[in-house]
N, C-alpha and C. Protein backbone atom coordinates (compact mmCIF):
# COMPACT_ATOMS: atom_id res chain seq x y z
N UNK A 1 13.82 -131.40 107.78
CA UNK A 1 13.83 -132.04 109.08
C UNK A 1 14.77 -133.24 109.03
N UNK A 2 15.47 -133.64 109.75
CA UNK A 2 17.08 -134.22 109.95
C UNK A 2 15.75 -135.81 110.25
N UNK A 3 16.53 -137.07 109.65
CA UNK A 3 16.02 -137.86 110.01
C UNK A 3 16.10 -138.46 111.43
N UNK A 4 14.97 -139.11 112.15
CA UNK A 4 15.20 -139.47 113.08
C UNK A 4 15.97 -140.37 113.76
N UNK A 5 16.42 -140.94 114.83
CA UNK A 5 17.44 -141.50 115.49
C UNK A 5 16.87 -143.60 115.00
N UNK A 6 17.27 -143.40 114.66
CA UNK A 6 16.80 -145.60 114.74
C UNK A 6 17.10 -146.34 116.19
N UNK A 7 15.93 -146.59 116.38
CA UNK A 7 16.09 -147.59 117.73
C UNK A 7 17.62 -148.32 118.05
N UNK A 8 17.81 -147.91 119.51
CA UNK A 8 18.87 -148.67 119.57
C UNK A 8 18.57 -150.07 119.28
N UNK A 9 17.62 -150.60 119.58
CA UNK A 9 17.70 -152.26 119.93
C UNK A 9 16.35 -152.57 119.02
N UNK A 10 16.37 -153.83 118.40
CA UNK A 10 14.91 -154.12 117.63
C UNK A 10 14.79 -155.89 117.99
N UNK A 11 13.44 -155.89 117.50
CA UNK A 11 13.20 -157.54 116.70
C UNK A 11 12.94 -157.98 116.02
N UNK A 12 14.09 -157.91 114.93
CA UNK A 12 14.23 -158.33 113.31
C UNK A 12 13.22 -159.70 113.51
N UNK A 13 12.79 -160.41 113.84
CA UNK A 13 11.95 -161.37 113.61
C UNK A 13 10.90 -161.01 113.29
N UNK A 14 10.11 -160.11 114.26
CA UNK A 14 8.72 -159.25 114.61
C UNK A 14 8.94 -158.69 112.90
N UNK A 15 9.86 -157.55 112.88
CA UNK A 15 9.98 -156.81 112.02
C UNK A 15 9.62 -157.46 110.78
N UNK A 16 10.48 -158.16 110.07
CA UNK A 16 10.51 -159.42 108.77
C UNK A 16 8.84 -159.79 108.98
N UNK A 17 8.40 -160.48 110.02
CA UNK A 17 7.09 -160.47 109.72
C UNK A 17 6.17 -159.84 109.36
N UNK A 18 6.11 -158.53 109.81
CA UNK A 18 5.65 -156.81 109.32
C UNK A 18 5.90 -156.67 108.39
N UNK A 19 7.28 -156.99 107.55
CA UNK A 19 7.90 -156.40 106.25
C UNK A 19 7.70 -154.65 106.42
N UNK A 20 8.09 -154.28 107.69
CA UNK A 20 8.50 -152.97 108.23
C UNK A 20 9.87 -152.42 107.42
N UNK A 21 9.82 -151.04 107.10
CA UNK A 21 11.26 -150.32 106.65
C UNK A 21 11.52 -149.06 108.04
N UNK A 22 12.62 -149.57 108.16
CA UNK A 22 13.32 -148.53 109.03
C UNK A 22 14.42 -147.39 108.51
N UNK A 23 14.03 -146.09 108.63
CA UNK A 23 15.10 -145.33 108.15
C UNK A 23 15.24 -144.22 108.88
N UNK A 24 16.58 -144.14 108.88
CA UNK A 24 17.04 -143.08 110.20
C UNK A 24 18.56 -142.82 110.19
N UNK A 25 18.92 -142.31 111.47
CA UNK A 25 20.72 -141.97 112.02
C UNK A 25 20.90 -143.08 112.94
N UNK A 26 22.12 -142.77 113.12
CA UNK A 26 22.89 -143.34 114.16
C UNK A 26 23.87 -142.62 114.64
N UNK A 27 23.49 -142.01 115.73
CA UNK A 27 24.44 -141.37 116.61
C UNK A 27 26.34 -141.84 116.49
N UNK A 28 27.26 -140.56 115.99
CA UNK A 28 28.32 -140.79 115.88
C UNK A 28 28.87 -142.25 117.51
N UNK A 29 28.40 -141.38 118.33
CA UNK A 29 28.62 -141.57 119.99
C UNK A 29 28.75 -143.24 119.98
N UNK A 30 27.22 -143.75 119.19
CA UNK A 30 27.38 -145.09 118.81
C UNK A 30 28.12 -146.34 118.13
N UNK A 31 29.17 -145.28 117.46
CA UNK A 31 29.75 -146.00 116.65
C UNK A 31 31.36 -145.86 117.15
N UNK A 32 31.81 -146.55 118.35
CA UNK A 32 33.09 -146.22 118.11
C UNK A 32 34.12 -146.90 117.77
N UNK A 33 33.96 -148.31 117.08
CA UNK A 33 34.93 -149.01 116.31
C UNK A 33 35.16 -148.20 115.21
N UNK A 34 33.90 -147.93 114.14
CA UNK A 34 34.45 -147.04 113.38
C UNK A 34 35.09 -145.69 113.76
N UNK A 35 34.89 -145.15 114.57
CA UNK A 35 35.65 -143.73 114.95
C UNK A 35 37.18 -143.66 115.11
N UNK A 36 37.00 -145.17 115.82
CA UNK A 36 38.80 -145.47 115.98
C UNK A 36 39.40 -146.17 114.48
N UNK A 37 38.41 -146.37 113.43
CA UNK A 37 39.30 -146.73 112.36
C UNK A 37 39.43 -145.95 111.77
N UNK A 38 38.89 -144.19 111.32
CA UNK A 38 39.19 -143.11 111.11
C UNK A 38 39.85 -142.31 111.34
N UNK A 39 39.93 -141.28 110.42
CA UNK A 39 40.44 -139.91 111.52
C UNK A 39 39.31 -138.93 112.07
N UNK A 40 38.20 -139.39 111.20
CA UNK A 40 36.77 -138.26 111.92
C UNK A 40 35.86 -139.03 111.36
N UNK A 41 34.25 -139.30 111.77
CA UNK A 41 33.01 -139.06 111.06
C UNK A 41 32.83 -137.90 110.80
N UNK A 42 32.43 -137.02 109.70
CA UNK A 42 31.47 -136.26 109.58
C UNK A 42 29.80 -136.58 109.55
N UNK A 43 29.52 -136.12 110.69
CA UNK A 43 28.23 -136.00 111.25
C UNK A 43 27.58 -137.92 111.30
N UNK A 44 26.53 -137.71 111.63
CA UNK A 44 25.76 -139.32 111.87
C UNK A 44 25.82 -139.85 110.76
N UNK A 45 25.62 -141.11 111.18
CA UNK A 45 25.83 -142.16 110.02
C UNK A 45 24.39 -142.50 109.30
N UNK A 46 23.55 -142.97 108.10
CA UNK A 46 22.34 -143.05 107.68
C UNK A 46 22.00 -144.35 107.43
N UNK A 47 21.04 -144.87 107.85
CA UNK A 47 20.50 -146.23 107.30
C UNK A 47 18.87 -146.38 107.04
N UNK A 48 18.78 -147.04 106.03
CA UNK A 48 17.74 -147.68 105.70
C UNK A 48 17.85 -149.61 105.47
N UNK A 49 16.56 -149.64 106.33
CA UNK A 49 16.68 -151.13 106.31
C UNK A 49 15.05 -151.91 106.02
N UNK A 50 14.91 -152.69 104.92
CA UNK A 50 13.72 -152.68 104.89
C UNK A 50 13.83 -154.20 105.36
N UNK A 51 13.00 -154.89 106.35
CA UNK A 51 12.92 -156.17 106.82
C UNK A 51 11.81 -157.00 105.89
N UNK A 52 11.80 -158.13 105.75
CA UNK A 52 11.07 -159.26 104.96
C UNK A 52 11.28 -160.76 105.04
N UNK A 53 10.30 -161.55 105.03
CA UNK A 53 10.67 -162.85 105.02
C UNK A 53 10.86 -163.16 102.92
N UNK A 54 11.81 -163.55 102.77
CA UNK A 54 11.95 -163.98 101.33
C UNK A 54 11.09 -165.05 101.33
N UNK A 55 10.99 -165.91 99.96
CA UNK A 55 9.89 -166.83 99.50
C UNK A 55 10.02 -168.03 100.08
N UNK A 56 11.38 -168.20 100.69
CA UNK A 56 11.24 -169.52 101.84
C UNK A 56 11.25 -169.33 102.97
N UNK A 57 11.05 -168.14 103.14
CA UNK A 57 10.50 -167.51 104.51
C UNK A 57 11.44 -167.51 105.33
N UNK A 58 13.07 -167.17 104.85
CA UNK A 58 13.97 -166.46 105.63
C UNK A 58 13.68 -165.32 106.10
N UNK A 59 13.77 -164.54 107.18
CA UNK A 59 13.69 -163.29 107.77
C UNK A 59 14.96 -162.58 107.47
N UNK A 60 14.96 -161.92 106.79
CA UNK A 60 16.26 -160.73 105.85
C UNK A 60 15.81 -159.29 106.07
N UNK A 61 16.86 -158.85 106.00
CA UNK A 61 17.19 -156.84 105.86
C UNK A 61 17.74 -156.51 104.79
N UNK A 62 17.51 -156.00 103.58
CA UNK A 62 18.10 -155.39 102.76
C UNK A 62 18.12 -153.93 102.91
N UNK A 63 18.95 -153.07 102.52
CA UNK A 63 19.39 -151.57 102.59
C UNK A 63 20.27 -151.26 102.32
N UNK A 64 20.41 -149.69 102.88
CA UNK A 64 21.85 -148.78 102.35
C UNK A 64 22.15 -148.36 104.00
N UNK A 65 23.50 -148.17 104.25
CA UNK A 65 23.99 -147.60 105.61
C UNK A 65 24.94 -146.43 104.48
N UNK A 66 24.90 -145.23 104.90
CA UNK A 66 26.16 -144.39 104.34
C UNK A 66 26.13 -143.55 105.51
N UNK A 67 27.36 -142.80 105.15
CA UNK A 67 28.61 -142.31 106.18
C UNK A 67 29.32 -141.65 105.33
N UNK A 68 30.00 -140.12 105.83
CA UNK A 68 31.08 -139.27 105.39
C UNK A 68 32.09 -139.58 106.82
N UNK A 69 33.15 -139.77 106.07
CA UNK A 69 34.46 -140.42 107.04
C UNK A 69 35.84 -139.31 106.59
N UNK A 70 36.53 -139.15 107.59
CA UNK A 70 37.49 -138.31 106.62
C UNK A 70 38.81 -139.89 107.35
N UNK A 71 39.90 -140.17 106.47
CA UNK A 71 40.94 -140.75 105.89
C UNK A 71 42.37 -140.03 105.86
N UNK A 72 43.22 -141.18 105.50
CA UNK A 72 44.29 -140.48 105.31
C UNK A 72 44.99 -141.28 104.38
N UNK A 73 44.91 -140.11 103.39
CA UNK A 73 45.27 -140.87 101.39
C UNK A 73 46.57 -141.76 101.94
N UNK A 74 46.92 -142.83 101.27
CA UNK A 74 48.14 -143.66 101.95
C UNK A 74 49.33 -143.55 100.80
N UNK A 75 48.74 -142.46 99.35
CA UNK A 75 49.81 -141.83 98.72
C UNK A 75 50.06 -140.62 98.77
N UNK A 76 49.60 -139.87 99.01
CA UNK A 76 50.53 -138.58 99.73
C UNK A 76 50.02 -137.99 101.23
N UNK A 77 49.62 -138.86 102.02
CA UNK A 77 49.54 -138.85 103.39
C UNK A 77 48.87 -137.36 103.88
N UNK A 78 47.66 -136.77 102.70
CA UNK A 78 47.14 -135.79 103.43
C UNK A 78 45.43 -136.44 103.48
N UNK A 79 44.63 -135.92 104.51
CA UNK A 79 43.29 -136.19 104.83
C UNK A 79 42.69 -135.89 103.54
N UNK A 80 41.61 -136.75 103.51
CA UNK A 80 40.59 -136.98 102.65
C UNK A 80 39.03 -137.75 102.83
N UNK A 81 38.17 -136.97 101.95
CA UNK A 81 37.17 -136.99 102.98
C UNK A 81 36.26 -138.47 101.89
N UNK A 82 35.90 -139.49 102.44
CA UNK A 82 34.93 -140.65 101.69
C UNK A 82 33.92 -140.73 102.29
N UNK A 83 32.72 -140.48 100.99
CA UNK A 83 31.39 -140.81 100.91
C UNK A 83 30.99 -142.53 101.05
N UNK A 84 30.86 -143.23 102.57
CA UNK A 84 30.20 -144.80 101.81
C UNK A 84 28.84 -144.32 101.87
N UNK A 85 28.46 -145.53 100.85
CA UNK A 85 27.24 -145.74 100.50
C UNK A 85 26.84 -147.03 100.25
N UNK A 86 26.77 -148.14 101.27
CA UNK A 86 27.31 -148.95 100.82
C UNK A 86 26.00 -150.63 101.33
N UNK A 87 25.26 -151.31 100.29
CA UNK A 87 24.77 -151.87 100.32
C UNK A 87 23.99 -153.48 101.30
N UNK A 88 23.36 -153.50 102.27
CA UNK A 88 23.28 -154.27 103.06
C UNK A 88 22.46 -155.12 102.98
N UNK A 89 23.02 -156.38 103.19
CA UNK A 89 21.76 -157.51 102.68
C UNK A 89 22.08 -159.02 103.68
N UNK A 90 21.44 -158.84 104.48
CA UNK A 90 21.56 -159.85 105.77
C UNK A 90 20.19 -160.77 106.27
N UNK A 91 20.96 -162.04 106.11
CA UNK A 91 19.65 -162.91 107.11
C UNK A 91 19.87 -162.98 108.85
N UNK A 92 18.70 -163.32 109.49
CA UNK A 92 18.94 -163.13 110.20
C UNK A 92 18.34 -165.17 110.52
N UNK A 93 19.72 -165.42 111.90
CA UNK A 93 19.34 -166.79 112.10
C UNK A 93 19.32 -166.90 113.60
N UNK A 94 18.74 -168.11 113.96
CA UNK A 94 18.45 -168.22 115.81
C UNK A 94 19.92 -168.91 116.24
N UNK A 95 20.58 -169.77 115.28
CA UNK A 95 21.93 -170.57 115.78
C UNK A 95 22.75 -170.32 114.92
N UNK A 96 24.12 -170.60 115.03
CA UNK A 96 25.05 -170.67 114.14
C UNK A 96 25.02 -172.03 113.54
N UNK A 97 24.19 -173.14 113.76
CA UNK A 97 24.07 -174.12 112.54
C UNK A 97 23.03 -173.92 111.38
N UNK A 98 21.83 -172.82 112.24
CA UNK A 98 20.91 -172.10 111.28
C UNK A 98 21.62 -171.31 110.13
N UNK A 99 22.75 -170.22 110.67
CA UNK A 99 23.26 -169.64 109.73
C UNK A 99 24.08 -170.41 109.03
N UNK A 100 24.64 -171.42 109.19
CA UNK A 100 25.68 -172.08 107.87
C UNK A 100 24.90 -172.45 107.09
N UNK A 101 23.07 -172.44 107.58
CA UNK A 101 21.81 -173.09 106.71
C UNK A 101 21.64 -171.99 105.37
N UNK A 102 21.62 -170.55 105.92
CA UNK A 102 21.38 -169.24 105.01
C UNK A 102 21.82 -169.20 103.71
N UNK A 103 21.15 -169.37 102.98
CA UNK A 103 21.47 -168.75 101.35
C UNK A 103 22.71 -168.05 101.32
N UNK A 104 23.26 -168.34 100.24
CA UNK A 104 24.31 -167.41 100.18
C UNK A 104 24.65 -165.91 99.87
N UNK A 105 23.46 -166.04 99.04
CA UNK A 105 22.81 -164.15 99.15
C UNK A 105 22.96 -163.61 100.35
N UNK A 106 22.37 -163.78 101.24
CA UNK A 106 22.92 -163.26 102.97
C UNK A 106 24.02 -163.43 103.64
N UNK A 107 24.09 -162.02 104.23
CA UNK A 107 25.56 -162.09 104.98
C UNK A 107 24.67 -162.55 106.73
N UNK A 108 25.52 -163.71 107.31
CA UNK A 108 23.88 -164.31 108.36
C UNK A 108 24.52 -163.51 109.52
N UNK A 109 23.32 -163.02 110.48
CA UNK A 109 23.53 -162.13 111.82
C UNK A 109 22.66 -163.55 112.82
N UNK A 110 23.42 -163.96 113.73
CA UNK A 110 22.77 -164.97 114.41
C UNK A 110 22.41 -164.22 115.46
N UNK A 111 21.04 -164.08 115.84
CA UNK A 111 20.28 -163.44 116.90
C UNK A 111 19.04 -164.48 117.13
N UNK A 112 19.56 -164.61 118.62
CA UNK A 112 18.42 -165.62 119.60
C UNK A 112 16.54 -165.45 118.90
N UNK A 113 16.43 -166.61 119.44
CA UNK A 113 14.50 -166.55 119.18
C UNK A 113 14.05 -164.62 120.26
N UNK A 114 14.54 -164.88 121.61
CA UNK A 114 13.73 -163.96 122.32
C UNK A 114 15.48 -162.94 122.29
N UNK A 115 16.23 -162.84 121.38
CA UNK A 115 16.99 -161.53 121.50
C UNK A 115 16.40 -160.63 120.75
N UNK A 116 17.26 -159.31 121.28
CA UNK A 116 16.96 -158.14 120.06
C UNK A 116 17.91 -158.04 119.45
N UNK A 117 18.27 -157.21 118.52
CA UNK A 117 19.13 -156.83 117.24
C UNK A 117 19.84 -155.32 117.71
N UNK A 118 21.08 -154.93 117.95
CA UNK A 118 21.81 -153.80 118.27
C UNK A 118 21.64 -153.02 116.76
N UNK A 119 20.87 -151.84 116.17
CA UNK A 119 20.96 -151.79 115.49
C UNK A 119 22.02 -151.27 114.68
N UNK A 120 23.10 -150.24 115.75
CA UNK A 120 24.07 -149.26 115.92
C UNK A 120 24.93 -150.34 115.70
N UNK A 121 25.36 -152.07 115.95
CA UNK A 121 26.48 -152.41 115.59
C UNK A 121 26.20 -152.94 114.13
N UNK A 122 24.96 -153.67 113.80
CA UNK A 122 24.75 -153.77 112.74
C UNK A 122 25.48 -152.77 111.54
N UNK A 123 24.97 -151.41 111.20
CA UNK A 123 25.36 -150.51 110.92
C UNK A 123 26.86 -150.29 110.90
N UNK A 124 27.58 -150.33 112.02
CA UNK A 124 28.74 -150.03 112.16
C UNK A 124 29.71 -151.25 111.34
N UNK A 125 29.21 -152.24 111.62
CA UNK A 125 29.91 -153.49 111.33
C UNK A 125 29.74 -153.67 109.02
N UNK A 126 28.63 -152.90 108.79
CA UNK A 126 28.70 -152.88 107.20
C UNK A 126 29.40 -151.41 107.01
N UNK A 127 29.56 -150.68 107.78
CA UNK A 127 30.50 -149.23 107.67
C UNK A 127 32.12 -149.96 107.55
N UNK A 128 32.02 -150.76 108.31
CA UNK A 128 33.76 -151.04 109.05
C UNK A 128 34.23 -151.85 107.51
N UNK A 129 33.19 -152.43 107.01
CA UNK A 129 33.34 -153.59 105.90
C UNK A 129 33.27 -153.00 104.75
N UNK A 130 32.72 -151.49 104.54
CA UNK A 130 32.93 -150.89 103.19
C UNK A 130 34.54 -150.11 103.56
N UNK A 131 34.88 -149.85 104.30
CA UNK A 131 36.53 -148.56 104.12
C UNK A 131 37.34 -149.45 103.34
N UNK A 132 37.86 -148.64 102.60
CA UNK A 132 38.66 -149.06 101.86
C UNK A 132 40.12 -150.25 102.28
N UNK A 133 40.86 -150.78 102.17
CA UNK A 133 41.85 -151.20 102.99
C UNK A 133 43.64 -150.46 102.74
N UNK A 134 43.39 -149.47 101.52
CA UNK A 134 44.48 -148.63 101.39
C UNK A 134 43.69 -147.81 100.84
N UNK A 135 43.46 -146.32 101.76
CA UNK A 135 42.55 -145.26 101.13
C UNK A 135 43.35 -144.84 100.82
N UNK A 136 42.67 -144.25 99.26
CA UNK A 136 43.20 -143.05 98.47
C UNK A 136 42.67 -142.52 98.02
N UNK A 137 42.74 -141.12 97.50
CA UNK A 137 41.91 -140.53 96.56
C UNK A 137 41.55 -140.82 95.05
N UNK A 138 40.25 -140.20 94.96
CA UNK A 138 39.78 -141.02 94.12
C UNK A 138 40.33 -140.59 92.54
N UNK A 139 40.36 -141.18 91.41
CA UNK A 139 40.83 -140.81 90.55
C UNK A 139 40.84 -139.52 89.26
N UNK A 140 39.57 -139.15 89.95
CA UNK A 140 39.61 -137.50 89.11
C UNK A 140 39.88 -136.24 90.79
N UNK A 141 40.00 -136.77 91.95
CA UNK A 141 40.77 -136.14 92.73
C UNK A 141 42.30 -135.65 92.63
N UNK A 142 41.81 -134.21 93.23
CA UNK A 142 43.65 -134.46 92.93
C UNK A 142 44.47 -134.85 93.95
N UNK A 143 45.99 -135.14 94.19
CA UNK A 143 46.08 -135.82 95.02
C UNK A 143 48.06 -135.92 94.62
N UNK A 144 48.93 -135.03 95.18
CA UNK A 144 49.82 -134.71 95.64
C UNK A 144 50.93 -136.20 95.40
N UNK A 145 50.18 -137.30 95.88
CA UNK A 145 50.89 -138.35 95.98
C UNK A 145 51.01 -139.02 94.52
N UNK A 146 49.80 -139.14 93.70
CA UNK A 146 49.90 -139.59 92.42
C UNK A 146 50.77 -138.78 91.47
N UNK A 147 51.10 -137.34 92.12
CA UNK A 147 51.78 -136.68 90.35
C UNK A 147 53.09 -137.08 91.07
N UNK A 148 53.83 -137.17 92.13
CA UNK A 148 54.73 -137.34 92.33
C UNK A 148 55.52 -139.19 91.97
N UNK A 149 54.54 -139.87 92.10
CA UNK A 149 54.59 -141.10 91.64
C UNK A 149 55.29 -140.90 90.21
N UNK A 150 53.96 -139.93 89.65
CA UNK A 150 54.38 -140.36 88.10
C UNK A 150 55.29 -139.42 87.70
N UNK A 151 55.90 -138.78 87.97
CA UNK A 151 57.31 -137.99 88.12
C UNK A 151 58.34 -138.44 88.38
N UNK A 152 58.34 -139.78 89.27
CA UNK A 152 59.30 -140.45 89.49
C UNK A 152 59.17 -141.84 88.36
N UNK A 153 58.06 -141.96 87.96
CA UNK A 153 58.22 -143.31 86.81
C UNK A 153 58.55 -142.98 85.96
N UNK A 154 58.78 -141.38 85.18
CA UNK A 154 59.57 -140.85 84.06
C UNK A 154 60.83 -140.60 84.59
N UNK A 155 61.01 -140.28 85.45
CA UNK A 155 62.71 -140.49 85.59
C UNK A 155 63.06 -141.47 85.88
N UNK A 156 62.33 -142.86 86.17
CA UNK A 156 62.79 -143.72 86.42
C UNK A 156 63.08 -144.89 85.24
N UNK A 157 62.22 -144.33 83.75
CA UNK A 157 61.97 -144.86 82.82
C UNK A 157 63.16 -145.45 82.26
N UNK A 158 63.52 -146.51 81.76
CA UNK A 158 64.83 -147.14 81.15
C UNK A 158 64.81 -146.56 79.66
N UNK A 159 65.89 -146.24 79.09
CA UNK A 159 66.14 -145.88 78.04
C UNK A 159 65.97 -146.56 77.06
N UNK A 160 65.34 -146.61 75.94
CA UNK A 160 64.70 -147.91 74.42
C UNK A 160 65.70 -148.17 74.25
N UNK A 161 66.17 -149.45 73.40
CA UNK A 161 66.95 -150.52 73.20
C UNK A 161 67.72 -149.49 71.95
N UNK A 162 66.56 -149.04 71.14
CA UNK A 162 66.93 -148.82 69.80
C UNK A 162 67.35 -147.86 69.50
N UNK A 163 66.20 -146.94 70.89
CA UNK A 163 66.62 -145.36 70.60
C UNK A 163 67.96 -145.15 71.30
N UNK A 164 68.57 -146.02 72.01
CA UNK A 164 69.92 -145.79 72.75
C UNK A 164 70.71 -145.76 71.60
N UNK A 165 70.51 -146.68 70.42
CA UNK A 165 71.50 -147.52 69.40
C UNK A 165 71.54 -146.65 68.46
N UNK A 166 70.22 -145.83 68.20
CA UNK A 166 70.18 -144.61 67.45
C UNK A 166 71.26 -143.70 67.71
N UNK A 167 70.93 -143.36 68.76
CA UNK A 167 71.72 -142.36 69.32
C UNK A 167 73.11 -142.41 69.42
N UNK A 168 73.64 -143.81 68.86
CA UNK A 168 75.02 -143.81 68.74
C UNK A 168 75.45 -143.74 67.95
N UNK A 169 74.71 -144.14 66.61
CA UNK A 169 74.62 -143.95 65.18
C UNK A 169 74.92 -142.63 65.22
N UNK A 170 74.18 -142.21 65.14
CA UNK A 170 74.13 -141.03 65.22
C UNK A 170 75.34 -139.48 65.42
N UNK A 171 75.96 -139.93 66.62
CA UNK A 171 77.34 -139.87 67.44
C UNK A 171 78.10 -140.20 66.32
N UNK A 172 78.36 -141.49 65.48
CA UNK A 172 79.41 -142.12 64.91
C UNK A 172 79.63 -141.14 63.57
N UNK A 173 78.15 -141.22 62.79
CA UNK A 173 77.89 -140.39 62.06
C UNK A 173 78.26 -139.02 62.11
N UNK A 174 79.02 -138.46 63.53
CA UNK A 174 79.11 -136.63 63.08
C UNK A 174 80.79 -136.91 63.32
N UNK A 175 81.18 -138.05 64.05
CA UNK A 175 82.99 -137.91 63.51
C UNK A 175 83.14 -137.68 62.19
């Protein structure tokens, strides 16, 4: 059974007090900053978020958001498909002088006393922050652009100092 959809909208305050875990999708439909920084999602995006007040009684979300994204390798310019999986750990504050207050462990989301929490940008916004900033494939991938690289750094290789000097020896030696 496909996990269920996560509330669009919450109240991480309420929540943190509960020490509630939320886990679910997020509708592609929802996410379209990331859509436009891709070339595709494959299928919904996944999150788990477990809410808590820490021991000084910050209200925090720790979790995982992952996503299959397909890319375009930026060394041999064919599509490629990346797994994130990628770690979330946020306080949540009522002001932006509250959040310059936040531990530095937290990445701070400033949301009003009586707001709710978008949970779909949340999500989107630690998706947008894991892509790579020059995707490529990964290194036991194969990948069109790397053998050609290194095809060109052997022909591009400069000739040894010594073995050139050899080689003239060498030359001199068969007059």
């Amino acid at each position: 059974m496909p996990d269920p959809l996560l509330p669009e909208r919450v109240e991480p305050y309420r929540l943190a007090r509960q020490g509630r875990t939320l886990r679910g999708t997020v509708a592609v439909a929802s996410l379209p900053r990331l859509a436009e920084a891709v070339s595709a999602l494959e299928g919904d995006a996944e999150a788990e978020l477990g809410f808590a007040l820490d021991a000084a009684g910050v209200p925090h979300a720790t979790g995982r958001v992952r996503a299959r994204v397909r890319l375009v390798c930026q060394r041999c310019l064919e599509p490629m498909t990346l797994a994130i999986d990628a770690p979330l750990r946020v306080g949540f504050a009522r002001s932006e002088a509250a959040a310059a207050a936040l531990p530095e462990a937290y990445e701070p989301v400033v949301v009003g006393a009586e707001e709710e929490l978008a949970l779909a940008g949340l999500v989107e916004d630690e998706l947008l922050l894991a892509l790579p900033i020059v995707p490529r494939h990964a290194a036991g991938e194969p990948c069109a652009g790397r053998e050609r690289l290194a095809a060109l750094a052997r022909a591009a290789e400069p000739p040894r100092a010594l073995e050139a000097l050899g080689a003239l020896w060498r030359q001199r030696d068969r007059r």
